[in-house]
N, C-alpha and C. Protein backbone atom coordinates (compact mmCIF):
# COMPACT_ATOMS: atom_id res chain seq x y z
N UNK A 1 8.01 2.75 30.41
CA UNK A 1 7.74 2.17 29.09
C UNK A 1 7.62 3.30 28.07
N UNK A 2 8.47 3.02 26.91
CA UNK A 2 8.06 3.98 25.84
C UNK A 2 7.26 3.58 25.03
N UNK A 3 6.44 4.93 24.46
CA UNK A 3 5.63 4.68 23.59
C UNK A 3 5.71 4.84 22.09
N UNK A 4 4.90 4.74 21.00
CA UNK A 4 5.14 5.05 19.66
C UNK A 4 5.72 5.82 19.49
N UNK A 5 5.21 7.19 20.07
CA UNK A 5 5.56 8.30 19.93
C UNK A 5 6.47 9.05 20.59
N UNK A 6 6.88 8.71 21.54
CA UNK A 6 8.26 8.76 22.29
C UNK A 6 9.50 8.30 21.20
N UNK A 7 9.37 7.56 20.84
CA UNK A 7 10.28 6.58 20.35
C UNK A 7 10.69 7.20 18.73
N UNK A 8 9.79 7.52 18.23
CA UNK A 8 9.62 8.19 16.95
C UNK A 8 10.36 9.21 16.77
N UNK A 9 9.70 10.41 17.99
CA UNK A 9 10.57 11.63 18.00
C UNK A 9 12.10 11.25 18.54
N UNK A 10 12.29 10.91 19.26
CA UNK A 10 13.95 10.29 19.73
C UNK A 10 14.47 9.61 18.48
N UNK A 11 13.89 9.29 17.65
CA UNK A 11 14.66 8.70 16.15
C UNK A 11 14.77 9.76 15.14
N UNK A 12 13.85 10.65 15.45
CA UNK A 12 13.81 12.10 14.76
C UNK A 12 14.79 12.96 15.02
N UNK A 13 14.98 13.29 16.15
CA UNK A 13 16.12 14.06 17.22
C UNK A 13 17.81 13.41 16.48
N UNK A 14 17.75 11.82 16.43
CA UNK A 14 19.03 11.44 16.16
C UNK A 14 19.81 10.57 14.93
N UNK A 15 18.54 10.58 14.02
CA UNK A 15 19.00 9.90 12.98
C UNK A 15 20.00 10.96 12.16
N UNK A 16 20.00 12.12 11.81
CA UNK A 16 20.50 12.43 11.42
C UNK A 16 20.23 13.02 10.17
N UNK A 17 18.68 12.15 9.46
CA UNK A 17 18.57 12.85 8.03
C UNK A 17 17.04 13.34 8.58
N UNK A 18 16.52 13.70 7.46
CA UNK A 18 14.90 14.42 8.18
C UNK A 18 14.29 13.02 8.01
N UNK A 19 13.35 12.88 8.85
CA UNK A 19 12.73 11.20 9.57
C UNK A 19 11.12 11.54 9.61
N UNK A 20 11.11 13.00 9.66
CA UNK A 20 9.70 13.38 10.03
C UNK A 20 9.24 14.94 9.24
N UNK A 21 9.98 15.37 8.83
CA UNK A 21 9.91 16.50 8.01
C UNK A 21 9.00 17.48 9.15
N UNK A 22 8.52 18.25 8.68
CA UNK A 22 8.03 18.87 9.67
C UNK A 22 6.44 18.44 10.49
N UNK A 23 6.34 17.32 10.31
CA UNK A 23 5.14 16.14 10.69
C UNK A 23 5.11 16.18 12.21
N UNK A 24 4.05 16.04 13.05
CA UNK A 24 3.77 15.16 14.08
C UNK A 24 3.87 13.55 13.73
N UNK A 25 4.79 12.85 15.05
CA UNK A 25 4.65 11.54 14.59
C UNK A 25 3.20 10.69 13.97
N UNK A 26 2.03 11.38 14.95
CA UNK A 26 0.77 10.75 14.20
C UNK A 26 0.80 11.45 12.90
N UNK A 27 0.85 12.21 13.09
CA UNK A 27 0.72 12.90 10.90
C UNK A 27 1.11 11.97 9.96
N UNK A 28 3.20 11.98 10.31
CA UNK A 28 3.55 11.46 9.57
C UNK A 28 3.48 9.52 9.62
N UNK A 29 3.18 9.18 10.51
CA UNK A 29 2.25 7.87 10.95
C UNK A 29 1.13 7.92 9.51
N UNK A 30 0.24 8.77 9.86
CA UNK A 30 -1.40 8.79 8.83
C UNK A 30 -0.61 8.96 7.14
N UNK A 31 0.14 9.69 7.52
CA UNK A 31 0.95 9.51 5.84
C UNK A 31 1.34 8.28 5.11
N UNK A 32 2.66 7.81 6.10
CA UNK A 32 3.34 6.98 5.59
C UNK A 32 1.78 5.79 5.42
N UNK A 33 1.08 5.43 6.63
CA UNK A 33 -0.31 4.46 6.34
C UNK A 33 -1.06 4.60 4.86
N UNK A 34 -1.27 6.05 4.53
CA UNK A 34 -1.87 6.48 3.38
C UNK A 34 -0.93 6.30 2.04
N UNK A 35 0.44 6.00 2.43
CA UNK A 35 1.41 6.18 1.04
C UNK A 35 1.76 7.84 0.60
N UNK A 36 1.50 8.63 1.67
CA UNK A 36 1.53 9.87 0.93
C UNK A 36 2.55 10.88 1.47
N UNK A 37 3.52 9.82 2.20
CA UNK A 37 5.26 10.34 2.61
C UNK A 37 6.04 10.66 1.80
N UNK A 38 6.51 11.90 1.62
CA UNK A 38 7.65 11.63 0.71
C UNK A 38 8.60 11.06 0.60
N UNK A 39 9.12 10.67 2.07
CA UNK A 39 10.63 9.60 2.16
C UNK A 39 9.67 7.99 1.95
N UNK A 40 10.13 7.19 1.28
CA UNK A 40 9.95 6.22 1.46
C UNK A 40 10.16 5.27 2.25
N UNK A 41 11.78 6.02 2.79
CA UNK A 41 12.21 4.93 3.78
C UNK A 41 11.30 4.76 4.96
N UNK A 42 11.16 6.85 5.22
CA UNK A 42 10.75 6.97 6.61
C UNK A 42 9.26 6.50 6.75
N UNK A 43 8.57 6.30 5.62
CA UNK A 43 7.21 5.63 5.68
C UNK A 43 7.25 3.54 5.98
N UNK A 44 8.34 3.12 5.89
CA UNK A 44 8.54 1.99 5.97
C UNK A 44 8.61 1.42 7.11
N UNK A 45 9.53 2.26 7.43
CA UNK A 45 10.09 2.55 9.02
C UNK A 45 9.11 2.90 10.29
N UNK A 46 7.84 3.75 10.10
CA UNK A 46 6.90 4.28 10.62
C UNK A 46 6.10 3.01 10.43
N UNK A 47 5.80 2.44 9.64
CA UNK A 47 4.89 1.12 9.47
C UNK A 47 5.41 0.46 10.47
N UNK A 48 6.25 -0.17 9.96
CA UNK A 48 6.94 -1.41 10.36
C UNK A 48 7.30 -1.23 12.19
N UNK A 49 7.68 -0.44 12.16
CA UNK A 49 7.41 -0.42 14.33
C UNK A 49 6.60 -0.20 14.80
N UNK A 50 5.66 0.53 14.21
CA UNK A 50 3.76 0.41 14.32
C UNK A 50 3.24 -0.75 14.48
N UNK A 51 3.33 -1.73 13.09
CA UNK A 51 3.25 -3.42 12.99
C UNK A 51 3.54 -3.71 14.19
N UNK A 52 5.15 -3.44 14.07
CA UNK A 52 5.64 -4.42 15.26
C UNK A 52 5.45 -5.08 16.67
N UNK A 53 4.89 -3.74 16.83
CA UNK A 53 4.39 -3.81 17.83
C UNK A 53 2.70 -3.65 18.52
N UNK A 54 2.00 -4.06 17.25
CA UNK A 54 0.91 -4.14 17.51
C UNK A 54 -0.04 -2.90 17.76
N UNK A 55 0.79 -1.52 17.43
CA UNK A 55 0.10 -0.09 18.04
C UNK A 55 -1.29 -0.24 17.73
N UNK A 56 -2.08 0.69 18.26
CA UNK A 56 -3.28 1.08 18.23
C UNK A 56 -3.51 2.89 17.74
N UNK A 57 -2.80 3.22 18.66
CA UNK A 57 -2.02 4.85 18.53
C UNK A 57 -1.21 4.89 19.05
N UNK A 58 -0.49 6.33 18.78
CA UNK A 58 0.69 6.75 18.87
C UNK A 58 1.11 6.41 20.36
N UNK A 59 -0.07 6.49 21.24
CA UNK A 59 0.21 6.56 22.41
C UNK A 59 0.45 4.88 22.78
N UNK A 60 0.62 3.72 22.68
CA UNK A 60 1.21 2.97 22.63
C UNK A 60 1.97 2.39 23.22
N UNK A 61 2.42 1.35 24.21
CA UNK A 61 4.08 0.99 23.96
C UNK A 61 4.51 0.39 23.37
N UNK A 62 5.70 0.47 22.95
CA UNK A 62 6.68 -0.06 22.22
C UNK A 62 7.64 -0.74 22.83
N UNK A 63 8.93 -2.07 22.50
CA UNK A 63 9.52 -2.80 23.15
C UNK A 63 10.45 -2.74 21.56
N UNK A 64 11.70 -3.39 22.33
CA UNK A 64 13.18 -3.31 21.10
C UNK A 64 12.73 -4.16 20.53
N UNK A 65 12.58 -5.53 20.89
CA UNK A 65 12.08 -6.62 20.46
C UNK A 65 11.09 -6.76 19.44
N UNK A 66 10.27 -6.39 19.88
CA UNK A 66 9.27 -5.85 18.60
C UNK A 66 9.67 -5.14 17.44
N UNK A 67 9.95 -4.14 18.13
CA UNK A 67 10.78 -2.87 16.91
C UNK A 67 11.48 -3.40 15.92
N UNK A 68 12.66 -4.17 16.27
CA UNK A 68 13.55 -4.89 15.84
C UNK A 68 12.68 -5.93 14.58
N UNK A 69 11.94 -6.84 15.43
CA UNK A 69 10.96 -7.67 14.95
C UNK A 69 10.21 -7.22 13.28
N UNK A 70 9.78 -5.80 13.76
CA UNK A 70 8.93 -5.29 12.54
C UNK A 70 9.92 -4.72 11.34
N UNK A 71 11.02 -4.36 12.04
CA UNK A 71 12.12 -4.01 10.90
C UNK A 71 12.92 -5.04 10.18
N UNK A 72 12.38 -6.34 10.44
CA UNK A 72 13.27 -7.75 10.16
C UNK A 72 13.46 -7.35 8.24
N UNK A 73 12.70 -7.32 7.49
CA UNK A 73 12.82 -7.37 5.66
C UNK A 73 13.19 -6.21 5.94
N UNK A 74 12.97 -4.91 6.29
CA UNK A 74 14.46 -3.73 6.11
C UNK A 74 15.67 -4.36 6.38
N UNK A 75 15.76 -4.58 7.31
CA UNK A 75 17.69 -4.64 7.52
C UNK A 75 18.01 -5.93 6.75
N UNK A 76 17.21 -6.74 6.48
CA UNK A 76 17.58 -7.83 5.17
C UNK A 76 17.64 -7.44 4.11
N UNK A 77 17.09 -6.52 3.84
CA UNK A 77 17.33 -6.13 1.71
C UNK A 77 18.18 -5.09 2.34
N UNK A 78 18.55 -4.45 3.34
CA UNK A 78 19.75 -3.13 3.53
C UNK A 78 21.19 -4.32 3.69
N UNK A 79 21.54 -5.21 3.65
CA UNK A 79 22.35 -5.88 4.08
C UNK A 79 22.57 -7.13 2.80
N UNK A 80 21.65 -6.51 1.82
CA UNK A 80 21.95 -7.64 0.58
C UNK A 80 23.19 -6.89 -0.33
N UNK A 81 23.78 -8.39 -0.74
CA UNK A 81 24.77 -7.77 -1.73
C UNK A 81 25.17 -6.76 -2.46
N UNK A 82 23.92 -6.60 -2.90
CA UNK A 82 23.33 -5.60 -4.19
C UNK A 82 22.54 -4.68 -3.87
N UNK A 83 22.57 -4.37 -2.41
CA UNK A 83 22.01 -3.28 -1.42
C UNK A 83 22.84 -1.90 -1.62
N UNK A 84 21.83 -0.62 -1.80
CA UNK A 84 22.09 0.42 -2.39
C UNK A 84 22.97 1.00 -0.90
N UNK A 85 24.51 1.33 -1.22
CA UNK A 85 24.83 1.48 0.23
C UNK A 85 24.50 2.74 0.97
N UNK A 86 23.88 4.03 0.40
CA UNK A 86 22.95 4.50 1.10
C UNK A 86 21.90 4.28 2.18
N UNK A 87 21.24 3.19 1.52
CA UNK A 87 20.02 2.27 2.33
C UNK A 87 21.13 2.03 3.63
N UNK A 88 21.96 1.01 2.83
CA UNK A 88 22.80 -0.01 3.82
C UNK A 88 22.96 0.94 5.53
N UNK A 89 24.00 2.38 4.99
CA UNK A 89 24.08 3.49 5.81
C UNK A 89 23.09 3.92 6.52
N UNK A 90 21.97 4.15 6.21
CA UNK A 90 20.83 4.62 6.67
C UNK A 90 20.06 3.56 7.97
N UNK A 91 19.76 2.14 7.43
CA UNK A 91 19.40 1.31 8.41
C UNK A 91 20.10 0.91 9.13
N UNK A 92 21.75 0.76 9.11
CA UNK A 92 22.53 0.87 10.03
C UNK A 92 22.59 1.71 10.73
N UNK A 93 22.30 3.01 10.99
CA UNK A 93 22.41 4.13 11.50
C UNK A 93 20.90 3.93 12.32
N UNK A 94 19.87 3.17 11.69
CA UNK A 94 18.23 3.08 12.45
C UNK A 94 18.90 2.14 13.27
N UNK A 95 19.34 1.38 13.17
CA UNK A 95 19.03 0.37 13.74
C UNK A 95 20.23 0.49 14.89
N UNK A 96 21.11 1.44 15.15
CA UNK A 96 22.22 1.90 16.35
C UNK A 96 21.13 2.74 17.05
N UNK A 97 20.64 3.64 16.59
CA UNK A 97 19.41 4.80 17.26
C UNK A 97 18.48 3.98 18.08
N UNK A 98 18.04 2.97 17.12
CA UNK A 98 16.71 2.20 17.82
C UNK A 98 17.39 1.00 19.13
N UNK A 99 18.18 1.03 19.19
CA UNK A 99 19.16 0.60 20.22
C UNK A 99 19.46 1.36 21.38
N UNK A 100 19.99 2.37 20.52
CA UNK A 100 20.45 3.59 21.97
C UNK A 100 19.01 4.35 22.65
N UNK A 101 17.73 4.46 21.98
CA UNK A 101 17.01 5.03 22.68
C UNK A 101 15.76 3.87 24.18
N UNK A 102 16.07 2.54 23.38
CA UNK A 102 15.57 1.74 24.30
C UNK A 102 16.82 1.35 25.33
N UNK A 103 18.10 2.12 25.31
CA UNK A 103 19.09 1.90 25.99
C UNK A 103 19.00 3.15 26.90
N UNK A 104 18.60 4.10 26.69
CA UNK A 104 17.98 5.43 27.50
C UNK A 104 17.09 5.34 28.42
N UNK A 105 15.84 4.49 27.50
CA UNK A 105 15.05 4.63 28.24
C UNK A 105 15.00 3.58 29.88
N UNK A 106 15.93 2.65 29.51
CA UNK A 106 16.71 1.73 30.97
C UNK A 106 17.35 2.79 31.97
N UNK A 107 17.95 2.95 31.65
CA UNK A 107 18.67 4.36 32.56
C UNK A 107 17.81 4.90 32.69
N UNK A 108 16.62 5.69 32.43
CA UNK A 108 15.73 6.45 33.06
C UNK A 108 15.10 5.53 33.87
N UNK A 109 14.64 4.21 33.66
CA UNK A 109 13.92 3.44 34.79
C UNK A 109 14.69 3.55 35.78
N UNK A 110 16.14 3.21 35.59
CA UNK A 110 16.65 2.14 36.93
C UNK A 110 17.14 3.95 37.92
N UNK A 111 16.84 5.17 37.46
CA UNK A 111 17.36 6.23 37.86
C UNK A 111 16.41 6.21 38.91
């Protein structure tokens, strides 16, 4: 089972833009909670699979389902008409990552 923080850094490792700046996932966790992230996205993003899944701390598990679940109003305003296609790019790109790493972490079970 992965946890918050498993999951976080593996989105860090592969998103591609900075996700965590030079933060510990709890840091940038206590940030984005506080409003005091500079990415907005990545504070949204840090909420919202936190939510999702009911965390307590970092240490946590996490499930796609959930994940998915807590990201439901991101990938709906990234997928609106009039959606900045940056965004659009960006949560498409979360939302392949947040796929492939609960797709990893299967292969490590069934190994």
């Amino acid at each position: 089972m992965m946890t918050y923080e498993e999951l976080v850094v593996f989105l860090n490792q592969h998103l591609g833009y900075p996700f965590l700046g030079e933060s510990s996932p709890a840091a940038a966790l206590n940030a984005a909670q506080n409003n005091t992230l500079e990415d907005p996205l990545s504070a949204e993003v840090l909420n919202a699979i936190y939510q999702g899944n009911q965390c307590q701390s970092v240490n946590d598990p996490v499930d796609r389902a959930h994940s998915f679940d807590g990201l439901a109003r991101l990938r709906l305003r990234a997928q609106a008409d009039d959606a900045d296609p940056v965004l659009f790019r960006k949560v498409l790109k979360l939302s392949q990552e947040l796929d492939n790493a609960f797709d990893q972490e299967l292969i490590r079970q069934r190994q």
